[in-house]
N, C-alpha and C. Protein backbone atom coordinates (compact mmCIF):
# COMPACT_ATOMS: atom_id res chain seq x y z
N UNK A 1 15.32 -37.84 20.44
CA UNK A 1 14.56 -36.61 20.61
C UNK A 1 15.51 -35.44 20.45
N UNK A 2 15.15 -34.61 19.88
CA UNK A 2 15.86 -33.16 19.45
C UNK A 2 16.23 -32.33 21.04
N UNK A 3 16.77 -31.23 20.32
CA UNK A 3 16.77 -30.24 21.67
C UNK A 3 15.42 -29.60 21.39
N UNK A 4 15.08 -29.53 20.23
CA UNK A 4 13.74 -28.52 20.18
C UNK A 4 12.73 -29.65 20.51
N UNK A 5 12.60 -30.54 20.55
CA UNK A 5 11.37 -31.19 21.12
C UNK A 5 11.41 -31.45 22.54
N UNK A 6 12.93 -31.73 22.55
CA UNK A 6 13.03 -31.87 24.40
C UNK A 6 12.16 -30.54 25.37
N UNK A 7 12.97 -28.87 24.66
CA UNK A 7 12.15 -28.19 25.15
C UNK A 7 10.77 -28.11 25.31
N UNK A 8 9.97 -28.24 23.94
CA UNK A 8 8.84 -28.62 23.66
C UNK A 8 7.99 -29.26 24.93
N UNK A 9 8.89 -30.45 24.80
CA UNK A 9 7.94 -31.26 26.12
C UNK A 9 8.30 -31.18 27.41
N UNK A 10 9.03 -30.53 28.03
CA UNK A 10 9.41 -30.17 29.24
C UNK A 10 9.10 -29.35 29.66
N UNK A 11 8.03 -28.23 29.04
CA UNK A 11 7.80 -26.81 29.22
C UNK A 11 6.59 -27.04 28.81
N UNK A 12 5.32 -27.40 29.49
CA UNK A 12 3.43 -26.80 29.37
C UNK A 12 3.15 -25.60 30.08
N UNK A 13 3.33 -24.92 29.72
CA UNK A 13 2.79 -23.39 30.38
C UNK A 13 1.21 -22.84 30.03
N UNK A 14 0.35 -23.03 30.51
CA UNK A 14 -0.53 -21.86 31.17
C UNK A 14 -0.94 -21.17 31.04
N UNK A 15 0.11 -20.47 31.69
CA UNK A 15 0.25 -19.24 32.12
C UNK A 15 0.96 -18.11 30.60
N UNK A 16 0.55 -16.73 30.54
CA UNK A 16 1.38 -16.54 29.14
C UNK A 16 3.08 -16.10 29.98
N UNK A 17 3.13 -16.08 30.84
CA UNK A 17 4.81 -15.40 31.01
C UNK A 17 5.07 -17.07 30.53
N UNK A 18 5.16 -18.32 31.12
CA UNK A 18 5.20 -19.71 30.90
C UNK A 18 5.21 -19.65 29.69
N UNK A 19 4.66 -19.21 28.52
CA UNK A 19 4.13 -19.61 27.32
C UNK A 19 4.90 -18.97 26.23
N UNK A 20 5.19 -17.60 26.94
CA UNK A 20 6.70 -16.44 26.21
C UNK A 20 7.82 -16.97 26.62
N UNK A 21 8.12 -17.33 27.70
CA UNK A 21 9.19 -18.20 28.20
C UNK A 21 9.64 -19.64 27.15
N UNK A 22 8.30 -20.18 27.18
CA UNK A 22 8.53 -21.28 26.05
C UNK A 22 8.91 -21.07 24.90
N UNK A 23 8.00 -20.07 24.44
CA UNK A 23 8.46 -19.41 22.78
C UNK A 23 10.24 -18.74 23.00
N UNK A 24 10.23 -18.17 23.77
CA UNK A 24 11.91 -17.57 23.86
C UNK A 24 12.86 -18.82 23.76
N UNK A 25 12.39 -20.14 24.58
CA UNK A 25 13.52 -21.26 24.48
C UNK A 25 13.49 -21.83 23.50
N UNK A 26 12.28 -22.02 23.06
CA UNK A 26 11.94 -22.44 21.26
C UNK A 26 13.16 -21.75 20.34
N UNK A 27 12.79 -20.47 20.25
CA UNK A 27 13.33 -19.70 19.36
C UNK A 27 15.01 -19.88 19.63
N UNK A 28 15.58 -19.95 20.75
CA UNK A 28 16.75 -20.25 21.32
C UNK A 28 17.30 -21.61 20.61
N UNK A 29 16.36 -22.57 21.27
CA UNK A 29 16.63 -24.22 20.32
C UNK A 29 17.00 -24.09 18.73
N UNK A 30 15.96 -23.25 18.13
CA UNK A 30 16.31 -23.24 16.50
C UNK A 30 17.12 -22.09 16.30
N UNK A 31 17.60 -21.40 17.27
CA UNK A 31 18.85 -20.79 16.53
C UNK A 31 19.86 -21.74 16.91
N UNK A 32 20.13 -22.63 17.86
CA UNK A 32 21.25 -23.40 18.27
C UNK A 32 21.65 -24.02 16.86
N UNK A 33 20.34 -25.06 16.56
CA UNK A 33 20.12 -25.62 15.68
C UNK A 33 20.28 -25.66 14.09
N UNK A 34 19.68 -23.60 13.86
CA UNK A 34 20.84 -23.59 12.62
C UNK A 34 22.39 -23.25 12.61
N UNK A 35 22.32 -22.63 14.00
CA UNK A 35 24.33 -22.38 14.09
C UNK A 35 25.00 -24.09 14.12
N UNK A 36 24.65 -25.17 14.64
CA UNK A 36 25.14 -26.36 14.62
C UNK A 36 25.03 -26.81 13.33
N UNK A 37 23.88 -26.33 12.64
CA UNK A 37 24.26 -27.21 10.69
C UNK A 37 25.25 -26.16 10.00
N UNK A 38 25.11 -24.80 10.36
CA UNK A 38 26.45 -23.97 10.22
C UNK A 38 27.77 -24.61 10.01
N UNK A 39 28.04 -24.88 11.62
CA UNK A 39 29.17 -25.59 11.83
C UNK A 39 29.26 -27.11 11.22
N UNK A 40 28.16 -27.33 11.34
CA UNK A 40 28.46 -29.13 10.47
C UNK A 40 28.82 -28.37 9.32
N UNK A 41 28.29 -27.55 8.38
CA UNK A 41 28.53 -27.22 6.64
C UNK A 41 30.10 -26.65 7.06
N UNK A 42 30.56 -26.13 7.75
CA UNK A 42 32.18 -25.67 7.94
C UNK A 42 32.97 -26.33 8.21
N UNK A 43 32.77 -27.47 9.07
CA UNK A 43 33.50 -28.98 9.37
C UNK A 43 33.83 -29.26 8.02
N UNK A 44 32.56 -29.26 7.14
CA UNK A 44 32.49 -30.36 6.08
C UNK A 44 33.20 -30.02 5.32
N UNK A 45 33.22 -28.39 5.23
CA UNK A 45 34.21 -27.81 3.85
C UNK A 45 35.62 -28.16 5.02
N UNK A 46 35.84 -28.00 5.92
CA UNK A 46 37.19 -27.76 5.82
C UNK A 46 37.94 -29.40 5.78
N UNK A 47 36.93 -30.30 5.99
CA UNK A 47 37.62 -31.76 5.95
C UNK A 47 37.56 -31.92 4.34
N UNK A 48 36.70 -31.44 3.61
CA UNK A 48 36.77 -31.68 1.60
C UNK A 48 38.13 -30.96 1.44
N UNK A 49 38.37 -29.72 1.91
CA UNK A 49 39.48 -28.57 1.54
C UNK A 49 41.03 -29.81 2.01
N UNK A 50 40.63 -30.18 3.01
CA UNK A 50 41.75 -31.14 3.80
C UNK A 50 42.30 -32.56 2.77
N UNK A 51 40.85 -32.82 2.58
CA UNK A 51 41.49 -33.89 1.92
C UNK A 51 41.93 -33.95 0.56
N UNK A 52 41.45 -32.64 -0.41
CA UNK A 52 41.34 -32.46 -1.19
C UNK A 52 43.24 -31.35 -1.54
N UNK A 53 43.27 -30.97 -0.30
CA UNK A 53 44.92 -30.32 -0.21
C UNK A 53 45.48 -31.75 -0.31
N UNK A 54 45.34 -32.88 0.43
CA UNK A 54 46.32 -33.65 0.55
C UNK A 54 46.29 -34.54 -1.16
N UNK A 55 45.41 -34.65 -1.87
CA UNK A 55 45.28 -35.67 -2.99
C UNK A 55 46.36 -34.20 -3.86
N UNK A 56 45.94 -33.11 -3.40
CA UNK A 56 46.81 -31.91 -4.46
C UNK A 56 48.25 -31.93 -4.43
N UNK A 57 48.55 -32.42 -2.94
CA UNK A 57 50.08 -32.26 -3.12
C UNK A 57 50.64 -33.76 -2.97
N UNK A 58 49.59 -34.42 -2.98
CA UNK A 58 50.62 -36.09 -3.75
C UNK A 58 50.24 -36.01 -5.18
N UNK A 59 49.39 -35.42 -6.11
CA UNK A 59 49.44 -35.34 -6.84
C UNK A 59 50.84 -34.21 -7.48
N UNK A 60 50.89 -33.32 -7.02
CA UNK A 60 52.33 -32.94 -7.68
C UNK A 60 53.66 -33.50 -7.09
N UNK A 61 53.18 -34.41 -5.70
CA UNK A 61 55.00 -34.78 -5.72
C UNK A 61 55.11 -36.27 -6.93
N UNK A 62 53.59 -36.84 -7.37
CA UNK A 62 53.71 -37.99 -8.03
C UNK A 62 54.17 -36.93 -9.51
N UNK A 63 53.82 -35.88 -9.73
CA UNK A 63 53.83 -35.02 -10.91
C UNK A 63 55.76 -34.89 -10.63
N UNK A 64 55.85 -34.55 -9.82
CA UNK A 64 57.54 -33.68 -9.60
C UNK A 64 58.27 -35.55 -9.74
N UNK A 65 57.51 -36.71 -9.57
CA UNK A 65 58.33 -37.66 -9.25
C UNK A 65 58.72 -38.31 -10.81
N UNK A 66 57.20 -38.11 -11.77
CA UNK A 66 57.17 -38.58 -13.07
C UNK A 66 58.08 -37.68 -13.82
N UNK A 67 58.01 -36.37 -13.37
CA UNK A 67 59.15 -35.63 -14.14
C UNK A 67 60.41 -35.68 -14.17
N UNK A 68 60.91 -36.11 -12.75
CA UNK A 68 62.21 -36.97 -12.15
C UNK A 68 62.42 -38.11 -13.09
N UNK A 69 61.30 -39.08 -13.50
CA UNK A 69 61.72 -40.20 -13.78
C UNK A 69 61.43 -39.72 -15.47
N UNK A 70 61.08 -38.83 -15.90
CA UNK A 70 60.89 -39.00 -17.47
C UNK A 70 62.36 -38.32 -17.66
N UNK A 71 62.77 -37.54 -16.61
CA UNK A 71 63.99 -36.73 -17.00
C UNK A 71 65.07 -37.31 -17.36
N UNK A 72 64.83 -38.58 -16.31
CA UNK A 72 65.95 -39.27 -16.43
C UNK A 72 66.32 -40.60 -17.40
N UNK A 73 65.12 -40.91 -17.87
CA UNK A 73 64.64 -41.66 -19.10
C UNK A 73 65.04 -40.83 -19.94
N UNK A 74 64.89 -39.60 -19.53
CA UNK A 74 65.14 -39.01 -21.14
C UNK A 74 66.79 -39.04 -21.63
N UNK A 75 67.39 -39.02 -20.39
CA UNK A 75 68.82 -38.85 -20.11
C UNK A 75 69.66 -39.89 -20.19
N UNK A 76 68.84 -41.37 -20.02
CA UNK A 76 69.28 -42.28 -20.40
C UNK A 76 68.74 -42.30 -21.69
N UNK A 77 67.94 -41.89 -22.35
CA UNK A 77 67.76 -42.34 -24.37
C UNK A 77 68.98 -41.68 -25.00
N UNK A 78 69.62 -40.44 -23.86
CA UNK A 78 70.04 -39.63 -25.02
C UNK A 78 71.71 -40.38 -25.21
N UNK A 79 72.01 -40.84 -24.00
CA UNK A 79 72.93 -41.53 -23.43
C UNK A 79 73.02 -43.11 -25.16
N UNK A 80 72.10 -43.86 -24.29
CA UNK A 80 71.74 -44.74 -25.38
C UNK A 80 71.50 -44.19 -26.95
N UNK A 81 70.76 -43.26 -27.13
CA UNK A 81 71.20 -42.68 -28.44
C UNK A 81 72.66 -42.30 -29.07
N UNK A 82 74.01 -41.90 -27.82
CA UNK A 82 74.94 -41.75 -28.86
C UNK A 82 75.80 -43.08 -28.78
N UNK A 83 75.57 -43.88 -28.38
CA UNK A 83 76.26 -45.24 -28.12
C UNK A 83 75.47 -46.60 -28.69
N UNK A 84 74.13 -46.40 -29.29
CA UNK A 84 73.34 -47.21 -30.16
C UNK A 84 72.63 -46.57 -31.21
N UNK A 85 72.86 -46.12 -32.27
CA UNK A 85 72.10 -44.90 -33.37
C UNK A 85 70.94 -45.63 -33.27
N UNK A 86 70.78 -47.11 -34.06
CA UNK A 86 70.01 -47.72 -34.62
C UNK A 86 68.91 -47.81 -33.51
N UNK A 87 68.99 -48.05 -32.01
CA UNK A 87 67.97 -48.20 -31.59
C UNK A 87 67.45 -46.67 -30.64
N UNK A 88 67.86 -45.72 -31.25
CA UNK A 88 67.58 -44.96 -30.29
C UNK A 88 66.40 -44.34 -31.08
N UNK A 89 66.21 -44.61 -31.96
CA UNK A 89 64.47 -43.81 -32.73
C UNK A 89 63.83 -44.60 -31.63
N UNK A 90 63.43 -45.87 -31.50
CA UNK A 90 62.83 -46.83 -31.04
C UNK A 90 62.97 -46.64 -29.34
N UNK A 91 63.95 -45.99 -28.51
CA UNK A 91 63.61 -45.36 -27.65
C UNK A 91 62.76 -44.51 -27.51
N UNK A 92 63.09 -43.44 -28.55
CA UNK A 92 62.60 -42.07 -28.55
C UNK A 92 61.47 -42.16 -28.39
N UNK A 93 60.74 -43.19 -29.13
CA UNK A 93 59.10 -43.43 -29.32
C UNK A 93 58.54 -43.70 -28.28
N UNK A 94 59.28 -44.68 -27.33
CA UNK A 94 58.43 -45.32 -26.53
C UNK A 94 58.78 -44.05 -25.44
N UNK A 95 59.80 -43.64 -25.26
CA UNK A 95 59.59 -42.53 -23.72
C UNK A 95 58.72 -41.52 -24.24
N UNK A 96 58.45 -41.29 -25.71
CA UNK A 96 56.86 -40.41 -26.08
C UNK A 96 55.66 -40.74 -25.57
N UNK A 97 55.84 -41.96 -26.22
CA UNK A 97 54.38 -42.55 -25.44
C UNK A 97 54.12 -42.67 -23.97
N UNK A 98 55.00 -42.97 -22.85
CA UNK A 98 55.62 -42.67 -22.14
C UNK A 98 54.85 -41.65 -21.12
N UNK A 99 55.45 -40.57 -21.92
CA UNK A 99 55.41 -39.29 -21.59
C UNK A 99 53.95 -38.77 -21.63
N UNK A 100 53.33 -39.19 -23.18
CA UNK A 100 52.13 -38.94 -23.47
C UNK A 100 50.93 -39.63 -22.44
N UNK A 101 51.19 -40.86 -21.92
CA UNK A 101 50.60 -41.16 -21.10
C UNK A 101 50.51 -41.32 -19.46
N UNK A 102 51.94 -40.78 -19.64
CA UNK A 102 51.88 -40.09 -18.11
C UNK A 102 50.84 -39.21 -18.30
N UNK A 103 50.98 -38.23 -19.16
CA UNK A 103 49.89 -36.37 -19.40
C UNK A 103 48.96 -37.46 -19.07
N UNK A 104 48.66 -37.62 -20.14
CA UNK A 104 47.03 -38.52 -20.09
C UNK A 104 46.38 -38.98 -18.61
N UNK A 105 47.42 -39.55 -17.98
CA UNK A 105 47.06 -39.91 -16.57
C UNK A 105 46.82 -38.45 -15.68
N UNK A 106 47.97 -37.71 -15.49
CA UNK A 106 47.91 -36.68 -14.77
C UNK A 106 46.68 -36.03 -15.29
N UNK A 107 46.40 -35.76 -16.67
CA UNK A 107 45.16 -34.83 -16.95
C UNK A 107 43.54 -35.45 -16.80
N UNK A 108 43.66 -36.37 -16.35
CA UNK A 108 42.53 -37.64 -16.19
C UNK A 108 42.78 -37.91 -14.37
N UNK A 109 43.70 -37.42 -13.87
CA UNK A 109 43.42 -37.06 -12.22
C UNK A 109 42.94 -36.13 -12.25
N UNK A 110 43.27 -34.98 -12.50
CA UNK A 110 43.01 -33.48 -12.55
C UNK A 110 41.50 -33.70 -12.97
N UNK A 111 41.16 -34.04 -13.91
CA UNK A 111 39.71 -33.95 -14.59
C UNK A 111 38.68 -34.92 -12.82
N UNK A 112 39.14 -35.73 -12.79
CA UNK A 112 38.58 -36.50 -11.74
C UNK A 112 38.44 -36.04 -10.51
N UNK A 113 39.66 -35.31 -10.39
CA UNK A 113 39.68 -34.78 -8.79
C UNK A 113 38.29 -33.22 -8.94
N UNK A 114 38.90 -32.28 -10.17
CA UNK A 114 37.59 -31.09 -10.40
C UNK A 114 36.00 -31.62 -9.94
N UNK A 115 36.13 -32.88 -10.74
CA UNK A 115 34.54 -33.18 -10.61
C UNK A 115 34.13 -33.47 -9.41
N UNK A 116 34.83 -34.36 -8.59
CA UNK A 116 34.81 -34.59 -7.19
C UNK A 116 34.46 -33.24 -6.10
N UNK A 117 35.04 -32.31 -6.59
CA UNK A 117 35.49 -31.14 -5.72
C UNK A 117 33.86 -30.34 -6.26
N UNK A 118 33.43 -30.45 -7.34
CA UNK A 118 31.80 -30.22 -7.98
C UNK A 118 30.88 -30.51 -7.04
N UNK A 119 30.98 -32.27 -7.36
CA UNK A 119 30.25 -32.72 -6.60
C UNK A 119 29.92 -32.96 -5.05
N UNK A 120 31.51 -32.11 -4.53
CA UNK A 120 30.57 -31.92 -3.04
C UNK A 120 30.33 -30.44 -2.73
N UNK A 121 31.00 -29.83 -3.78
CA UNK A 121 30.12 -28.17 -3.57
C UNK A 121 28.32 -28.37 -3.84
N UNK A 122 28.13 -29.24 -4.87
CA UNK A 122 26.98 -29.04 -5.23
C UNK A 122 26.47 -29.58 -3.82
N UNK A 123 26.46 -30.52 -3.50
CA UNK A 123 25.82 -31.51 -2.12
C UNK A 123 26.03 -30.68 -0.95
N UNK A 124 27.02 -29.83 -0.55
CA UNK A 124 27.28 -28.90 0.51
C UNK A 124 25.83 -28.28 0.27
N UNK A 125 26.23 -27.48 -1.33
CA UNK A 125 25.17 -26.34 -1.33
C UNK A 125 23.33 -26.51 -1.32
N UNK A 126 23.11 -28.02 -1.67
CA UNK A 126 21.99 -28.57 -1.29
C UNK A 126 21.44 -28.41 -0.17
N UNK A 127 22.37 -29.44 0.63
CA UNK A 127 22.15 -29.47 2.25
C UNK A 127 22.11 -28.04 2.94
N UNK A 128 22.62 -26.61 2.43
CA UNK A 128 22.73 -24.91 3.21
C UNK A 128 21.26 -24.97 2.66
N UNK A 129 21.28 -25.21 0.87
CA UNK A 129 19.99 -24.71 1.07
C UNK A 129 18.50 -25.65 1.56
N UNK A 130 18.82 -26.95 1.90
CA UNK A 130 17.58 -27.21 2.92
C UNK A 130 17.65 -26.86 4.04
N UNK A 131 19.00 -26.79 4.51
CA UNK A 131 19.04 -26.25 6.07
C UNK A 131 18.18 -24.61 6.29
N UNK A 132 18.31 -24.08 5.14
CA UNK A 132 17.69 -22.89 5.15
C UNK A 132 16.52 -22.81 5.32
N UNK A 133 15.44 -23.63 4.17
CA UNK A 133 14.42 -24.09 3.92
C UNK A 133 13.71 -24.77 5.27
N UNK A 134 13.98 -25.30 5.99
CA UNK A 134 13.92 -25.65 6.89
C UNK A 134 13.93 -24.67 8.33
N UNK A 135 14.72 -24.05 8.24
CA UNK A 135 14.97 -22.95 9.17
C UNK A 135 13.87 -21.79 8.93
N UNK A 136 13.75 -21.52 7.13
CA UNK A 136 12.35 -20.75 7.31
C UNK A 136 11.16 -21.39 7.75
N UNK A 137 10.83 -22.68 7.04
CA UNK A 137 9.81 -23.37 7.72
C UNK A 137 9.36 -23.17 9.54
N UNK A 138 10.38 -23.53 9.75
CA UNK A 138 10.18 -23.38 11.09
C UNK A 138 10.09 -21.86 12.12
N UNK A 139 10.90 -21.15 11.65
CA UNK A 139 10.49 -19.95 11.59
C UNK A 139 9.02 -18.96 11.54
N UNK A 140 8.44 -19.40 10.11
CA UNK A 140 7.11 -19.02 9.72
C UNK A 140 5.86 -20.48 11.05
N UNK A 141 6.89 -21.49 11.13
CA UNK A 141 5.71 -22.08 12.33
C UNK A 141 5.68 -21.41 13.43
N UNK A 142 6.61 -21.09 13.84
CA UNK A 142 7.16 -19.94 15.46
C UNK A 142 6.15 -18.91 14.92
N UNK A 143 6.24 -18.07 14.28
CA UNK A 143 4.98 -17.02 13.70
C UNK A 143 4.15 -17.20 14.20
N UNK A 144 3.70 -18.36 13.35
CA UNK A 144 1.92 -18.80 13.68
C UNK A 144 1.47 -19.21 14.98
N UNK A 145 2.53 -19.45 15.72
CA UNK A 145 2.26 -20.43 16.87
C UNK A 145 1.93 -18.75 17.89
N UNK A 146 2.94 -17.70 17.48
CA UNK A 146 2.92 -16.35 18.52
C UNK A 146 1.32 -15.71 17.94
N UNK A 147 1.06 -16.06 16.64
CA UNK A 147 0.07 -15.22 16.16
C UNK A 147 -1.37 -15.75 16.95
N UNK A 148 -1.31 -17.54 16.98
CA UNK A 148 -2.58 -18.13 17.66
C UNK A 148 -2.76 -17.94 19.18
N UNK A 149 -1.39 -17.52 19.64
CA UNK A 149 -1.24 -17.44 21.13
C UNK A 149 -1.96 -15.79 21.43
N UNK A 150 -1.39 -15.17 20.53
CA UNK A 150 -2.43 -13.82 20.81
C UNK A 150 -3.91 -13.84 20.86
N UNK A 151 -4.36 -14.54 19.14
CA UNK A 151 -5.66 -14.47 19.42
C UNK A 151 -6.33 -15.39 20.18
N UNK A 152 -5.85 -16.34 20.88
CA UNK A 152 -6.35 -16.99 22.25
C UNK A 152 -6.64 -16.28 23.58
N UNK A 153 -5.19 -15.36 23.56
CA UNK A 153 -5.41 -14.81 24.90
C UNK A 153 -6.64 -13.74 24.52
N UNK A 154 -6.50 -13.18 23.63
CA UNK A 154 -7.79 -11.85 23.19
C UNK A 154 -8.81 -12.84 23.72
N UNK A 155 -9.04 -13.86 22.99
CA UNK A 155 -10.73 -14.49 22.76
C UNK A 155 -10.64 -14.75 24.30
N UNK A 156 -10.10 -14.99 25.07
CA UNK A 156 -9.97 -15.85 26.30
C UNK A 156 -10.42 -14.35 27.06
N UNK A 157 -9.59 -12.98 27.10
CA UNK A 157 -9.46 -11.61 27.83
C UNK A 157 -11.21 -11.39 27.64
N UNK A 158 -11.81 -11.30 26.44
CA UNK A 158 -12.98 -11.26 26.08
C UNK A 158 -14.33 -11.98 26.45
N UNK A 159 -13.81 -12.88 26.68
CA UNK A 159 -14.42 -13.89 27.19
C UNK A 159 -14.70 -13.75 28.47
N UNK A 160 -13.60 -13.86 29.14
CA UNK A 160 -13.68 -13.10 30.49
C UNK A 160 -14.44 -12.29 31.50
N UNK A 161 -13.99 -10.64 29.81
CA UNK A 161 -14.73 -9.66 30.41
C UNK A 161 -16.57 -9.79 30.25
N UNK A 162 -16.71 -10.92 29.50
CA UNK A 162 -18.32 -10.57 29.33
C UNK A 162 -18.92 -11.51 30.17
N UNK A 163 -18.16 -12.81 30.50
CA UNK A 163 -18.48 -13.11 31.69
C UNK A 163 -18.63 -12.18 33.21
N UNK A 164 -17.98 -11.75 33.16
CA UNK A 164 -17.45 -10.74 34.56
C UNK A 164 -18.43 -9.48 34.22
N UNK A 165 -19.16 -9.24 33.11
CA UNK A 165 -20.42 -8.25 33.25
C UNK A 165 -21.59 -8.69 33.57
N UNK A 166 -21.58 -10.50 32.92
CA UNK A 166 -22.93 -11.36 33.31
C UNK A 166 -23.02 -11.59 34.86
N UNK A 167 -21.59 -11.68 35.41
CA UNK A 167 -21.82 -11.60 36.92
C UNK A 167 -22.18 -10.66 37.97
N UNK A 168 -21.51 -9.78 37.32
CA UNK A 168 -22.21 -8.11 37.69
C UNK A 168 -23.30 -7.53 37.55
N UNK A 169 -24.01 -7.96 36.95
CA UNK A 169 -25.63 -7.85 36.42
C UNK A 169 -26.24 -8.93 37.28
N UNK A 170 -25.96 -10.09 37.41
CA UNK A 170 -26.76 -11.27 38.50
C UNK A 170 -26.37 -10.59 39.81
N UNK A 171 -25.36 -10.42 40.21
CA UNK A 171 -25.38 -9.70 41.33
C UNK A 171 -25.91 -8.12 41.67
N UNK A 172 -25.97 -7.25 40.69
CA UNK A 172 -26.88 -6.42 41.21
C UNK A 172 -28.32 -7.05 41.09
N UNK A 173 -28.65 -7.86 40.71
CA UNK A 173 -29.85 -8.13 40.50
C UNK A 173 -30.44 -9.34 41.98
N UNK A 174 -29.17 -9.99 42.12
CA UNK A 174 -29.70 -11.09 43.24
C UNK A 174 -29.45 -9.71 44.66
N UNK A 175 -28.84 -8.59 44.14
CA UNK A 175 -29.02 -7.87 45.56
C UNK A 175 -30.19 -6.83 45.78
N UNK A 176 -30.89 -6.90 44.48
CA UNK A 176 -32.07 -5.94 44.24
C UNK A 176 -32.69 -6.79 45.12
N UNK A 177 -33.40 -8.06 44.43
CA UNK A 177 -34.06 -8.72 44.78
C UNK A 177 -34.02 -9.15 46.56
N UNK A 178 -32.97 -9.28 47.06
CA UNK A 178 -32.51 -9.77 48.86
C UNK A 178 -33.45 -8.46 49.06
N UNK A 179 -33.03 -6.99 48.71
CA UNK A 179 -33.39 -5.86 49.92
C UNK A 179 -34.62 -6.14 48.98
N UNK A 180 -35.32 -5.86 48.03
CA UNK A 180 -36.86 -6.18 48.33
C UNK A 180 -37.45 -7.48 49.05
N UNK A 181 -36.38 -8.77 49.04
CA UNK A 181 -37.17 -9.35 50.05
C UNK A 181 -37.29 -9.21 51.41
N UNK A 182 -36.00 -8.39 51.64
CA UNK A 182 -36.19 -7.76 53.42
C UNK A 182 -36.90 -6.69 53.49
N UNK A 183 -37.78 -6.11 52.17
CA UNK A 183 -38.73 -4.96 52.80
C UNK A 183 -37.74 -3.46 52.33
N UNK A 184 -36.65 -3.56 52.02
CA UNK A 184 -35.93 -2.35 51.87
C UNK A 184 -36.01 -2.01 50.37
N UNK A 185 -36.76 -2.16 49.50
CA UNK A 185 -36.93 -1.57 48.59
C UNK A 185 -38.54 -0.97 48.00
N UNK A 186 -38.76 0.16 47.75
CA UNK A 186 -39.79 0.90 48.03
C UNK A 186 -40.92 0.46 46.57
């Protein structure tokens, strides 16, 4: 059970102070309610931002580590290039490829990690905007619920008063009638 239904059912009022009272804790419940999906949508970004810092900076120490190690590949071809002529084309090639597919990898994280980082903006921004949607919904029901409570109490005030004239009329009339039956009316 919610907090807004808990209130709901813990509160039958009556009475209208009871009934404004209810509507005030209502209205109280669903503001709690959108400040708590607030905070859930701010949790959420800052644990995506969190985890999404941490894949960023193992991704450049694996970036700072491949550059370490191509540097030094490279430093050993050049090494091996002046102490083997013949096979150092045949180095050269392969620390290209190497190299080329390190990029390839790094630019195929990068591409992977963007989309990731898409796809939970888009899903964040879903969920704000049903939370919204929702929040008006409920909102425009709080409306209706203050708008039926008025014209109840009117029809009810009205009601009332025309009762309370039908009684006023039987009673001057059941008191006409007493003093003509005691003789006091001429």
């Amino acid at each position: 059970m919610t907090d807004l239904e808990a209130v709901a059912d813990s509160e039958t009022c009556s009475d209208p102070d009871g009934e404004i009272r209810h509507l005030k804790s209502t209205i109280a419940a669903l503001r709690q309610a959108l400040e708590d999906g607030e905070a859930e949508r701010n949790a959420l970004r800052q644990r995506v931002r969190a985890a999404y810092e941490g894949d960023i900076a193992e991704l450049k120490a694996t970036i700072t580590a491949l550059r370490d190690a191509l540097e030094e590949s490279r430093h050993s071809g050049r090494m091996a290039a002046e102490s083997v002529v013949a096979n150092s084309a045949g180095e050269i090639a392969q620390l290209r490829q190497i190299a080329q597919a390190l990029r390839d990898a790094i630019e195929s994280l990068h591409h992977e990690h963007r989309q990731e980082i898409q796809r939970l903006t888009a899903a964040a921004q879903d969920e704000a905007v049903q939370l919204q949607a929702a929040a008006r919904t409920l909102r425009e029901q709080l409306e209706e619920a203050a708008s039926q409570t008025l014209i109840q109490k009117q029809e009810a005030a009205a009601a009332a008063a025309g009762e309370i004239r039908e009684l006023k009329a039987t009673c001057q009339t059941l008191r006409y009638e007493l003093d003509r039956a005691r003789g006091n009316v001429e």
